[in-house]
PDB file of N, CA and C in Angstrom:
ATOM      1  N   UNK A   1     109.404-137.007 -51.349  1.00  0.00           N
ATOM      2  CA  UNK A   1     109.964-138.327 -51.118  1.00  0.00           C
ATOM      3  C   UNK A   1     109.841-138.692 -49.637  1.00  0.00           C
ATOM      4  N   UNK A   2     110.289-137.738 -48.629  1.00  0.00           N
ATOM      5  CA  UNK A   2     109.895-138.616 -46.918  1.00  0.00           C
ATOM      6  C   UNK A   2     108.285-138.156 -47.150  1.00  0.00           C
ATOM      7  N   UNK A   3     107.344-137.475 -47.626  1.00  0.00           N
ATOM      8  CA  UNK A   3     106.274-138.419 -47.260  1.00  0.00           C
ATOM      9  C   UNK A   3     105.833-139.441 -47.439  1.00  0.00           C
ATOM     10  N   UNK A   4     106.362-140.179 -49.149  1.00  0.00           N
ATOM     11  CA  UNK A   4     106.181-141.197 -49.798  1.00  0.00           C
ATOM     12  C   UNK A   4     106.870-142.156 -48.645  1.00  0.00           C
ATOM     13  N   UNK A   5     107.738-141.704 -47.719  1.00  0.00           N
ATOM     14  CA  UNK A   5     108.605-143.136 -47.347  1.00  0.00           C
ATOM     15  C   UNK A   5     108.241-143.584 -46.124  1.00  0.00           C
ATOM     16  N   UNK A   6     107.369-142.313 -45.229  1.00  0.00           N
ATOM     17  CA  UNK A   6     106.538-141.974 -44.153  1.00  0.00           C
ATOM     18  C   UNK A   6     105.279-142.863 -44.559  1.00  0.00           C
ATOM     19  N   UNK A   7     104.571-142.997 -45.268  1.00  0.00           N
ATOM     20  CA  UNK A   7     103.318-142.991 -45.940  1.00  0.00           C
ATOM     21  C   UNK A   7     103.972-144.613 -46.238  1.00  0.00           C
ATOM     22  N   UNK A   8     104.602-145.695 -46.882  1.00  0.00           N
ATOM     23  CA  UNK A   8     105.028-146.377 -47.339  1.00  0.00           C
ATOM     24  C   UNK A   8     104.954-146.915 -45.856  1.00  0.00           C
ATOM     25  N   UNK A   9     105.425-146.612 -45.091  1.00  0.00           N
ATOM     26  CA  UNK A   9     106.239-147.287 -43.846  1.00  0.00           C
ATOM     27  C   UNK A   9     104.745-147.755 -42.867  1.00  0.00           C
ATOM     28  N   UNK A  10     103.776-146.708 -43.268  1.00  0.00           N
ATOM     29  CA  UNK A  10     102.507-147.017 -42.172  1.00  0.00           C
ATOM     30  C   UNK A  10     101.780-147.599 -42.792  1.00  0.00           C
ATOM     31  N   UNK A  11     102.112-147.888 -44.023  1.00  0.00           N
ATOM     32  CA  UNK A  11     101.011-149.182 -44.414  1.00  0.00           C
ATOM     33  C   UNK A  11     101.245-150.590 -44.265  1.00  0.00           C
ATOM     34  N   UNK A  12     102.654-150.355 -43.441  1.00  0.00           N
ATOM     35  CA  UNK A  12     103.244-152.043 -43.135  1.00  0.00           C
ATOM     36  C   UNK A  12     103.167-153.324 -44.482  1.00  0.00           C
ATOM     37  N   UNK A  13     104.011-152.871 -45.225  1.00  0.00           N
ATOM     38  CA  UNK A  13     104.000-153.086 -46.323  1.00  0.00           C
ATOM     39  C   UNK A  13     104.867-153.227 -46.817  1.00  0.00           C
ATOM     40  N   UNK A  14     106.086-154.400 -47.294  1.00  0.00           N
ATOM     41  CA  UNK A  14     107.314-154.131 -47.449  1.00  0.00           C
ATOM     42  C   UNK A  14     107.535-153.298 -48.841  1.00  0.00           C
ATOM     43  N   UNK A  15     108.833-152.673 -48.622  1.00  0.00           N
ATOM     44  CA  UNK A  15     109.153-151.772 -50.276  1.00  0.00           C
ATOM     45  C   UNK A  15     110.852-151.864 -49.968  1.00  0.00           C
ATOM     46  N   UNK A  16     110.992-151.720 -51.520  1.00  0.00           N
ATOM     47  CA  UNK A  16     112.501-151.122 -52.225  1.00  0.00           C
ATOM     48  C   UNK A  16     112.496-150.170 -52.994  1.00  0.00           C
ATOM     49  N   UNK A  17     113.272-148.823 -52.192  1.00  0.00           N
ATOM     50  CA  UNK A  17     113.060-147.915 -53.305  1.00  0.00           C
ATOM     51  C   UNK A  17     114.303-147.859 -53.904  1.00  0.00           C
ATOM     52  N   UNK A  18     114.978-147.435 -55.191  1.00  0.00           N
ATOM     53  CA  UNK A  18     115.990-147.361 -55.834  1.00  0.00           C
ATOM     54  C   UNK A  18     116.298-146.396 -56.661  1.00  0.00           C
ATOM     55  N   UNK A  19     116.865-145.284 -56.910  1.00  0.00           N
ATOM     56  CA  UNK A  19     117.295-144.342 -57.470  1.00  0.00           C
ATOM     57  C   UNK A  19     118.507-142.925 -57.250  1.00  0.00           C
ATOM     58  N   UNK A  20     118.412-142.112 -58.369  1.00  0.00           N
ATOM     59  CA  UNK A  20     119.029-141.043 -57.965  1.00  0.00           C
ATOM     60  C   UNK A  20     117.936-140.181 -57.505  1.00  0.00           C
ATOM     61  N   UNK A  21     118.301-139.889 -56.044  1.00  0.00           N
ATOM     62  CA  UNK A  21     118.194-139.176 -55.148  1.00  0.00           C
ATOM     63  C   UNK A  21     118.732-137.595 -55.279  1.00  0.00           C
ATOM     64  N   UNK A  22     119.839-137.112 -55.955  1.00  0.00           N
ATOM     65  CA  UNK A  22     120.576-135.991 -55.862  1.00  0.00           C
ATOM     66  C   UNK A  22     121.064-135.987 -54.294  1.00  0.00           C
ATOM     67  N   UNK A  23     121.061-136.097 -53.237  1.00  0.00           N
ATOM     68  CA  UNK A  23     121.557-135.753 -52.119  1.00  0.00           C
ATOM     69  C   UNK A  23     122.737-136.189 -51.970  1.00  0.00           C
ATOM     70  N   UNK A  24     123.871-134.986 -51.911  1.00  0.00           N
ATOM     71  CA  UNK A  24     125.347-135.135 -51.935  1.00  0.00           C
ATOM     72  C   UNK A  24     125.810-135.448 -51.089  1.00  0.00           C
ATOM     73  N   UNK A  25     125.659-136.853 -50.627  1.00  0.00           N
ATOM     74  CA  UNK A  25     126.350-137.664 -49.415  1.00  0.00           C
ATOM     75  C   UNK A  25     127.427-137.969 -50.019  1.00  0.00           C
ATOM     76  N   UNK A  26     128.854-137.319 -48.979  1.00  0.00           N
ATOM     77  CA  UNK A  26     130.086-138.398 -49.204  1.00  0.00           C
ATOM     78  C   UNK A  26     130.305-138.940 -48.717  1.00  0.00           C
ATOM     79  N   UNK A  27     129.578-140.010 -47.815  1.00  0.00           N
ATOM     80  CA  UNK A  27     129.476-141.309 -46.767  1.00  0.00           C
ATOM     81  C   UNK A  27     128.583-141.103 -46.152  1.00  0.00           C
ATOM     82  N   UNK A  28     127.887-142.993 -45.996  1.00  0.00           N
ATOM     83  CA  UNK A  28     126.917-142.883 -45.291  1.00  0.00           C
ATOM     84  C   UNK A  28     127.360-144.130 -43.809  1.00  0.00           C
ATOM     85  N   UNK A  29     126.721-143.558 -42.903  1.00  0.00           N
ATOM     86  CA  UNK A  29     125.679-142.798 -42.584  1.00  0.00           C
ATOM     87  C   UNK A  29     126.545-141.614 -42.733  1.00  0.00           C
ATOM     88  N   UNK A  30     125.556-139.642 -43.038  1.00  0.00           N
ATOM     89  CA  UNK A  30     126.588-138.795 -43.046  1.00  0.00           C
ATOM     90  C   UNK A  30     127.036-138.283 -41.796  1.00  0.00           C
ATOM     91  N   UNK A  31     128.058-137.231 -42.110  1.00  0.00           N
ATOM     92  CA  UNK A  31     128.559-137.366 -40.878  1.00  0.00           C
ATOM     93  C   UNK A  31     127.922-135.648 -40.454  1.00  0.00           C
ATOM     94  N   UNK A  32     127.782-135.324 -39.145  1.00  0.00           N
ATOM     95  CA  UNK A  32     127.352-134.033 -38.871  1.00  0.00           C
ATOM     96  C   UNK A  32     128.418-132.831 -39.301  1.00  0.00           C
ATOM     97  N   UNK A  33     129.331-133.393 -39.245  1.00  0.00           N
ATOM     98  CA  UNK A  33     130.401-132.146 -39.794  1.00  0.00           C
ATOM     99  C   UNK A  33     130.819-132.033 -40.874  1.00  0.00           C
ATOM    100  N   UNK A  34     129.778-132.466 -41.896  1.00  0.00           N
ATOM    101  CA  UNK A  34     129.902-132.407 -43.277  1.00  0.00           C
ATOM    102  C   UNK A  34     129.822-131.248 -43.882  1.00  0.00           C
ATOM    103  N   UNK A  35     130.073-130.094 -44.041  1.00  0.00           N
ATOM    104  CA  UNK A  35     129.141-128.608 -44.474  1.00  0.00           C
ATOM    105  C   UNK A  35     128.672-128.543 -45.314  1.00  0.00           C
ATOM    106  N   UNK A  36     128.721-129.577 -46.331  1.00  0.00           N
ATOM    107  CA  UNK A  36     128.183-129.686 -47.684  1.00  0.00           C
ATOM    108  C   UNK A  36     127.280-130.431 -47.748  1.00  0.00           C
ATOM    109  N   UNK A  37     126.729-130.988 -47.019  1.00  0.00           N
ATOM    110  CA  UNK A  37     125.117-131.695 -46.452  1.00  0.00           C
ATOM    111  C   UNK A  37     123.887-130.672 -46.930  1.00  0.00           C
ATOM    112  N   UNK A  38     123.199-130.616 -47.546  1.00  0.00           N
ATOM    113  CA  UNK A  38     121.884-129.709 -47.454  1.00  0.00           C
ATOM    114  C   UNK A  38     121.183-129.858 -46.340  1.00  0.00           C
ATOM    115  N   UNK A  39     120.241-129.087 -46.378  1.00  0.00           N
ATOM    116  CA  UNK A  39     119.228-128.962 -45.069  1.00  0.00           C
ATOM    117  C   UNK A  39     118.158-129.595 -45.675  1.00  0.00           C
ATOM    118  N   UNK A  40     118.221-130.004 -46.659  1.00  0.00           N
ATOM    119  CA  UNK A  40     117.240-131.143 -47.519  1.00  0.00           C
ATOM    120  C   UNK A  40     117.765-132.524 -47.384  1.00  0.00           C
ATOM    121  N   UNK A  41     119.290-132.608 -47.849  1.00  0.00           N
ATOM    122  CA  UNK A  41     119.735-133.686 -47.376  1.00  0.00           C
ATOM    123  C   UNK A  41     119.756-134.064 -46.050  1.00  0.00           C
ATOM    124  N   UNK A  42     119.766-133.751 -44.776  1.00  0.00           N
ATOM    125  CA  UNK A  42     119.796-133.712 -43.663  1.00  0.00           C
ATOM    126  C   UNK A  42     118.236-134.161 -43.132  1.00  0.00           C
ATOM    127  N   UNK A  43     117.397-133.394 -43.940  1.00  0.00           N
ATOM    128  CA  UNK A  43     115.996-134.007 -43.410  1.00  0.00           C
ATOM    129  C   UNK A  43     115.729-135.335 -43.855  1.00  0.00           C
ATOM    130  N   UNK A  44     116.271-135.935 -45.450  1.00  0.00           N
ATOM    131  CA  UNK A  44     116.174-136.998 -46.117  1.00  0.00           C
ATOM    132  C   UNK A  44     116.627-137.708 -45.041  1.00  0.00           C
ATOM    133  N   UNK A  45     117.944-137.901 -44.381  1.00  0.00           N
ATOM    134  CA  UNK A  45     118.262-139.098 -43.612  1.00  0.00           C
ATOM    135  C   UNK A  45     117.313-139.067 -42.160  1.00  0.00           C
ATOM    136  N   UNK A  46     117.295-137.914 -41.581  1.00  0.00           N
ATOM    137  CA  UNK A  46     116.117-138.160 -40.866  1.00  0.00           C
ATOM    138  C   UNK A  46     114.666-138.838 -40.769  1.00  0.00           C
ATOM    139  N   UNK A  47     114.582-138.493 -41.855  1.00  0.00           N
ATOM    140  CA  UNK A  47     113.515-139.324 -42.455  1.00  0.00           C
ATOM    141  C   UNK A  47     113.546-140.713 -42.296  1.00  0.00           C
ATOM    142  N   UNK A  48     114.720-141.392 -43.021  1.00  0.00           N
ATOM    143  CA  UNK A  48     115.044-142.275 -43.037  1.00  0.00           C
ATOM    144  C   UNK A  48     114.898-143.149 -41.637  1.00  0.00           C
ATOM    145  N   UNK A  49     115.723-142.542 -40.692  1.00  0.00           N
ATOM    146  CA  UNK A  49     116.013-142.744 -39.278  1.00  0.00           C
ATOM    147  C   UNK A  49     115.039-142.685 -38.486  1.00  0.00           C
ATOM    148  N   UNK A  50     114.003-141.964 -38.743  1.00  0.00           N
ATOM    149  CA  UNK A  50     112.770-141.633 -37.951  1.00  0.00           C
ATOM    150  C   UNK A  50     111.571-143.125 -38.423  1.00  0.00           C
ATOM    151  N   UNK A  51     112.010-143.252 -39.649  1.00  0.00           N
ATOM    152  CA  UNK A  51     111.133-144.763 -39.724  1.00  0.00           C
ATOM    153  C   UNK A  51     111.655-145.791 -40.094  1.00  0.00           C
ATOM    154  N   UNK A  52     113.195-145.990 -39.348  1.00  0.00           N
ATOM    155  CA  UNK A  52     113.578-147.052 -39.379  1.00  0.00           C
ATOM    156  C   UNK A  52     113.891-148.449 -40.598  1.00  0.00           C
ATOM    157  N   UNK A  53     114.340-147.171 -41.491  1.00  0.00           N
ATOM    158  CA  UNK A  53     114.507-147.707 -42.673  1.00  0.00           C
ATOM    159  C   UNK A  53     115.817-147.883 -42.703  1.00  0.00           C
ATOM    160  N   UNK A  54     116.157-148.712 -44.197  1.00  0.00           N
ATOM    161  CA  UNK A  54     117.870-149.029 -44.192  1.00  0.00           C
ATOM    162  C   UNK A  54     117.971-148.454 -45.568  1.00  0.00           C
ATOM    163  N   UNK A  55     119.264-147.856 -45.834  1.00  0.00           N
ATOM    164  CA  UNK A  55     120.197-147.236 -47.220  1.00  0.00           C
ATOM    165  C   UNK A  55     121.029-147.864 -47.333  1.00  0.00           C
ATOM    166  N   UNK A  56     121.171-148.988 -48.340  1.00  0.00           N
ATOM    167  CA  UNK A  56     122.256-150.301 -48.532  1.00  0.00           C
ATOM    168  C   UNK A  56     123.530-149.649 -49.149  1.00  0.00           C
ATOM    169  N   UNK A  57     123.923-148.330 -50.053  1.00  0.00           N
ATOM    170  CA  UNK A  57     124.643-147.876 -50.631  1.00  0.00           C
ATOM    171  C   UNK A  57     125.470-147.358 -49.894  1.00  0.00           C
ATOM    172  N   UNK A  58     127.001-147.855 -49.865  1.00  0.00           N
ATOM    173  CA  UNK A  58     127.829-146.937 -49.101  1.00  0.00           C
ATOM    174  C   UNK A  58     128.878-146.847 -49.329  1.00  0.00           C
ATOM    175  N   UNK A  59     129.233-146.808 -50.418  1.00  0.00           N
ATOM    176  CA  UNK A  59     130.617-146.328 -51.320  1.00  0.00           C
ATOM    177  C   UNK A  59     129.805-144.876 -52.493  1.00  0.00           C
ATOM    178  N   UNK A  60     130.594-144.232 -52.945  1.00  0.00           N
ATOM    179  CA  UNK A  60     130.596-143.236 -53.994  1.00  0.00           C
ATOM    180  C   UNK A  60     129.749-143.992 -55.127  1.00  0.00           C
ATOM    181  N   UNK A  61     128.785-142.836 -56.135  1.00  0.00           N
ATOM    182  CA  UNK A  61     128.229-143.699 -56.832  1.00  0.00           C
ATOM    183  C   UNK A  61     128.375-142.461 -57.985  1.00  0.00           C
ATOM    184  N   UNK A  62     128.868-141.515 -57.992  1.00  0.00           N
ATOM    185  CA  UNK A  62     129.058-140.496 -58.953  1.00  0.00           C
ATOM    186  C   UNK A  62     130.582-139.852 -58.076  1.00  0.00           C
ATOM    187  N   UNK A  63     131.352-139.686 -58.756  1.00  0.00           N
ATOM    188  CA  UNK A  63     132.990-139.191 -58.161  1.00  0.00           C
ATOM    189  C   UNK A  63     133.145-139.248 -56.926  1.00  0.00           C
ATOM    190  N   UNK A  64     132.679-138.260 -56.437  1.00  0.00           N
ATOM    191  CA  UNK A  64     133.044-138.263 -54.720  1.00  0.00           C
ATOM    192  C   UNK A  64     131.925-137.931 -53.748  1.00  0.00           C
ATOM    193  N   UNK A  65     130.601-138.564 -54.577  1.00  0.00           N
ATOM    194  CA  UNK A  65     129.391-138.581 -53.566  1.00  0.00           C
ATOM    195  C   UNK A  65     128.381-139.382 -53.021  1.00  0.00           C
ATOM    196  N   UNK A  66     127.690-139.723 -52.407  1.00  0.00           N
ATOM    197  CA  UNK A  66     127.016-140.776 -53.102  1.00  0.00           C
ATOM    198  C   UNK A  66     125.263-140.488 -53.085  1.00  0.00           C
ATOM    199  N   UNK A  67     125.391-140.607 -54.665  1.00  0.00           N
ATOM    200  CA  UNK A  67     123.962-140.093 -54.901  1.00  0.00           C
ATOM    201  C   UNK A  67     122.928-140.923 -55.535  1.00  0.00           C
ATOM    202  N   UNK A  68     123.682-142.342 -55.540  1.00  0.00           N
ATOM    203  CA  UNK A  68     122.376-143.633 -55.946  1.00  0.00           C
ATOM    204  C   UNK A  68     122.044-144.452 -54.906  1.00  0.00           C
ATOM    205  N   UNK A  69     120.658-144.307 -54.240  1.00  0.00           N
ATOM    206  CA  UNK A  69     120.399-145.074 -53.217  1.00  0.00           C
ATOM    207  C   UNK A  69     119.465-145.940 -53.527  1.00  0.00           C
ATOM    208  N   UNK A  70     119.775-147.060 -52.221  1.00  0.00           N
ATOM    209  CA  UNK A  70     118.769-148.175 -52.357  1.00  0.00           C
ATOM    210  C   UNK A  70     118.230-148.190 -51.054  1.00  0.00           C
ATOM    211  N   UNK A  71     116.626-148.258 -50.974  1.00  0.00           N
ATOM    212  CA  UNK A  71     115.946-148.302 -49.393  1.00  0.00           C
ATOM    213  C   UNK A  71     115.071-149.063 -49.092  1.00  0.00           C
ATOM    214  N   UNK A  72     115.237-149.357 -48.315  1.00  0.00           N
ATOM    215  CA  UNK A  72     114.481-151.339 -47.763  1.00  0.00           C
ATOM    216  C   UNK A  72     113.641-150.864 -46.520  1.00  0.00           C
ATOM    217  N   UNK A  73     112.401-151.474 -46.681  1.00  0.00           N
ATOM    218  CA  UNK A  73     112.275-151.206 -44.453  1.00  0.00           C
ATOM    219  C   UNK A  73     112.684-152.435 -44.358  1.00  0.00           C
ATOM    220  N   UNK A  74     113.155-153.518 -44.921  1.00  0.00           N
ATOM    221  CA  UNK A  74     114.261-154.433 -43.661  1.00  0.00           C
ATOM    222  C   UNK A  74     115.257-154.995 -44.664  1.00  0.00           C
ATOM    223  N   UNK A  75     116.394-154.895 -43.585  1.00  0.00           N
ATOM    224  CA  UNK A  75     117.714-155.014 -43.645  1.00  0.00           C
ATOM    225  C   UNK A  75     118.266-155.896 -44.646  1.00  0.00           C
ATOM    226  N   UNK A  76     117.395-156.797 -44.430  1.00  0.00           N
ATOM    227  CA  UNK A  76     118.156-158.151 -44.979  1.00  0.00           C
ATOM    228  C   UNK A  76     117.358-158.391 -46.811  1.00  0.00           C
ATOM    229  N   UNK A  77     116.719-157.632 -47.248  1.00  0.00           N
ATOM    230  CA  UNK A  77     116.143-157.799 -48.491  1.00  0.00           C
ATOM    231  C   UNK A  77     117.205-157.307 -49.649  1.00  0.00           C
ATOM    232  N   UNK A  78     118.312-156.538 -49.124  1.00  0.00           N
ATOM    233  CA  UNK A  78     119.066-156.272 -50.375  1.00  0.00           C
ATOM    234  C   UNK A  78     120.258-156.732 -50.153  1.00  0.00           C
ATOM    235  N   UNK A  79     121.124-157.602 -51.121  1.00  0.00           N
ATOM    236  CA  UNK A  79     122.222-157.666 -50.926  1.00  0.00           C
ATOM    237  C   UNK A  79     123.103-157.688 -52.080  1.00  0.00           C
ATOM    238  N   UNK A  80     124.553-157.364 -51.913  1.00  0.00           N
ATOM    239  CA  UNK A  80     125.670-157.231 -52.542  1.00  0.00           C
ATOM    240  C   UNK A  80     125.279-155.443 -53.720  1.00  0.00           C
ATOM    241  N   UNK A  81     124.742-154.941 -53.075  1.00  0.00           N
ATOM    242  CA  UNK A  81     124.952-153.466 -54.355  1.00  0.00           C
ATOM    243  C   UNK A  81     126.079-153.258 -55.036  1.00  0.00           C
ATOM    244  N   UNK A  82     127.120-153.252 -54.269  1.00  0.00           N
ATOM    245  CA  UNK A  82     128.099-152.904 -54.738  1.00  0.00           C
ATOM    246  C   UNK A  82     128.579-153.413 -56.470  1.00  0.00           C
ATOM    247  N   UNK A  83     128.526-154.673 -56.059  1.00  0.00           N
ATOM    248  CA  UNK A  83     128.422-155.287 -57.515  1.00  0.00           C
ATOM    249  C   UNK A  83     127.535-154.429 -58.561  1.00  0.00           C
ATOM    250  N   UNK A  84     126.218-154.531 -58.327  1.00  0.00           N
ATOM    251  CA  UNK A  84     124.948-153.768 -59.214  1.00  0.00           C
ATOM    252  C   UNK A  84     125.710-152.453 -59.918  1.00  0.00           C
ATOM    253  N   UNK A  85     125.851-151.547 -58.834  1.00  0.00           N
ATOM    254  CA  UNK A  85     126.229-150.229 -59.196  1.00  0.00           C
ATOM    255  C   UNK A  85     127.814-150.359 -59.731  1.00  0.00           C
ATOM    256  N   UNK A  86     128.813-151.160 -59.402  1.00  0.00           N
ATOM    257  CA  UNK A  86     129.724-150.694 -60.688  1.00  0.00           C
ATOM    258  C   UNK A  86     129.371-151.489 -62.188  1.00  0.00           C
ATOM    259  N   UNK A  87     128.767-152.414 -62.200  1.00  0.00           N
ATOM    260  CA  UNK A  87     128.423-153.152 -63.725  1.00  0.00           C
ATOM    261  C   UNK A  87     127.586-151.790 -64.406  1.00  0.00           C
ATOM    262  N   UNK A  88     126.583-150.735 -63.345  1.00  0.00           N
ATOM    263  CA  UNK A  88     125.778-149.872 -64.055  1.00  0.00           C
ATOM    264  C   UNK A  88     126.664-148.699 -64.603  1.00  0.00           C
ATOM    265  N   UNK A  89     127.615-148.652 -64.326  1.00  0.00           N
ATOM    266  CA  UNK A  89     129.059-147.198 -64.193  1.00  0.00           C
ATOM    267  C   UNK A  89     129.495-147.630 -65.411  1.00  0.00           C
ATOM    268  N   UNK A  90     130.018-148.598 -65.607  1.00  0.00           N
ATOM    269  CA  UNK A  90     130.718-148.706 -66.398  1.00  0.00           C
ATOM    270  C   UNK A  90     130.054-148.409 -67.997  1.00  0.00           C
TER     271      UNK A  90
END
């Protein structure tokens, strides 16, 4: 997935990616003193950060994590998730 998002990003090309991810974020952005961060998860947001991408999701999307993301390279293409993802929960 960061090469796909690496690779995505240098073709200057806009994208939305959307899915479960598995990476057990319990807030984003995460925080460094999380211990329950993977070293997979940890490279994922790097990733992220390194090409200046955005993760619109930032409430819990499974109990107490959040593991459904949405990723834009610009900011302003997604709005209101929140709505989306509880109509999909329920």
């Amino acid at each position: 997935m960061r090469e796909l998002i690496s690779e995505l990003r240098s073709t200057k090309k806009h994208f939305v990616l959307m899915g479960d991810f598995n990476y057990r974020f319990k807030a984003w952005p995460p925080s460094n003193t999380d211990n329950e961060i993977t070293r997979e998860a940890t490279e994922f947001y790097d990733c992220l950060e390194e090409n200046f991408v955005t993760q619109f999701v930032e409430e819990c999307t499974r109990k107490d994590a959040i593991l459904d993301l949405v990723i834009a390279d610009k900011p302003y293409v997604v709005h209101e998730t929140n709505r989306y993802w509880n109509i999909s929960r329920k």
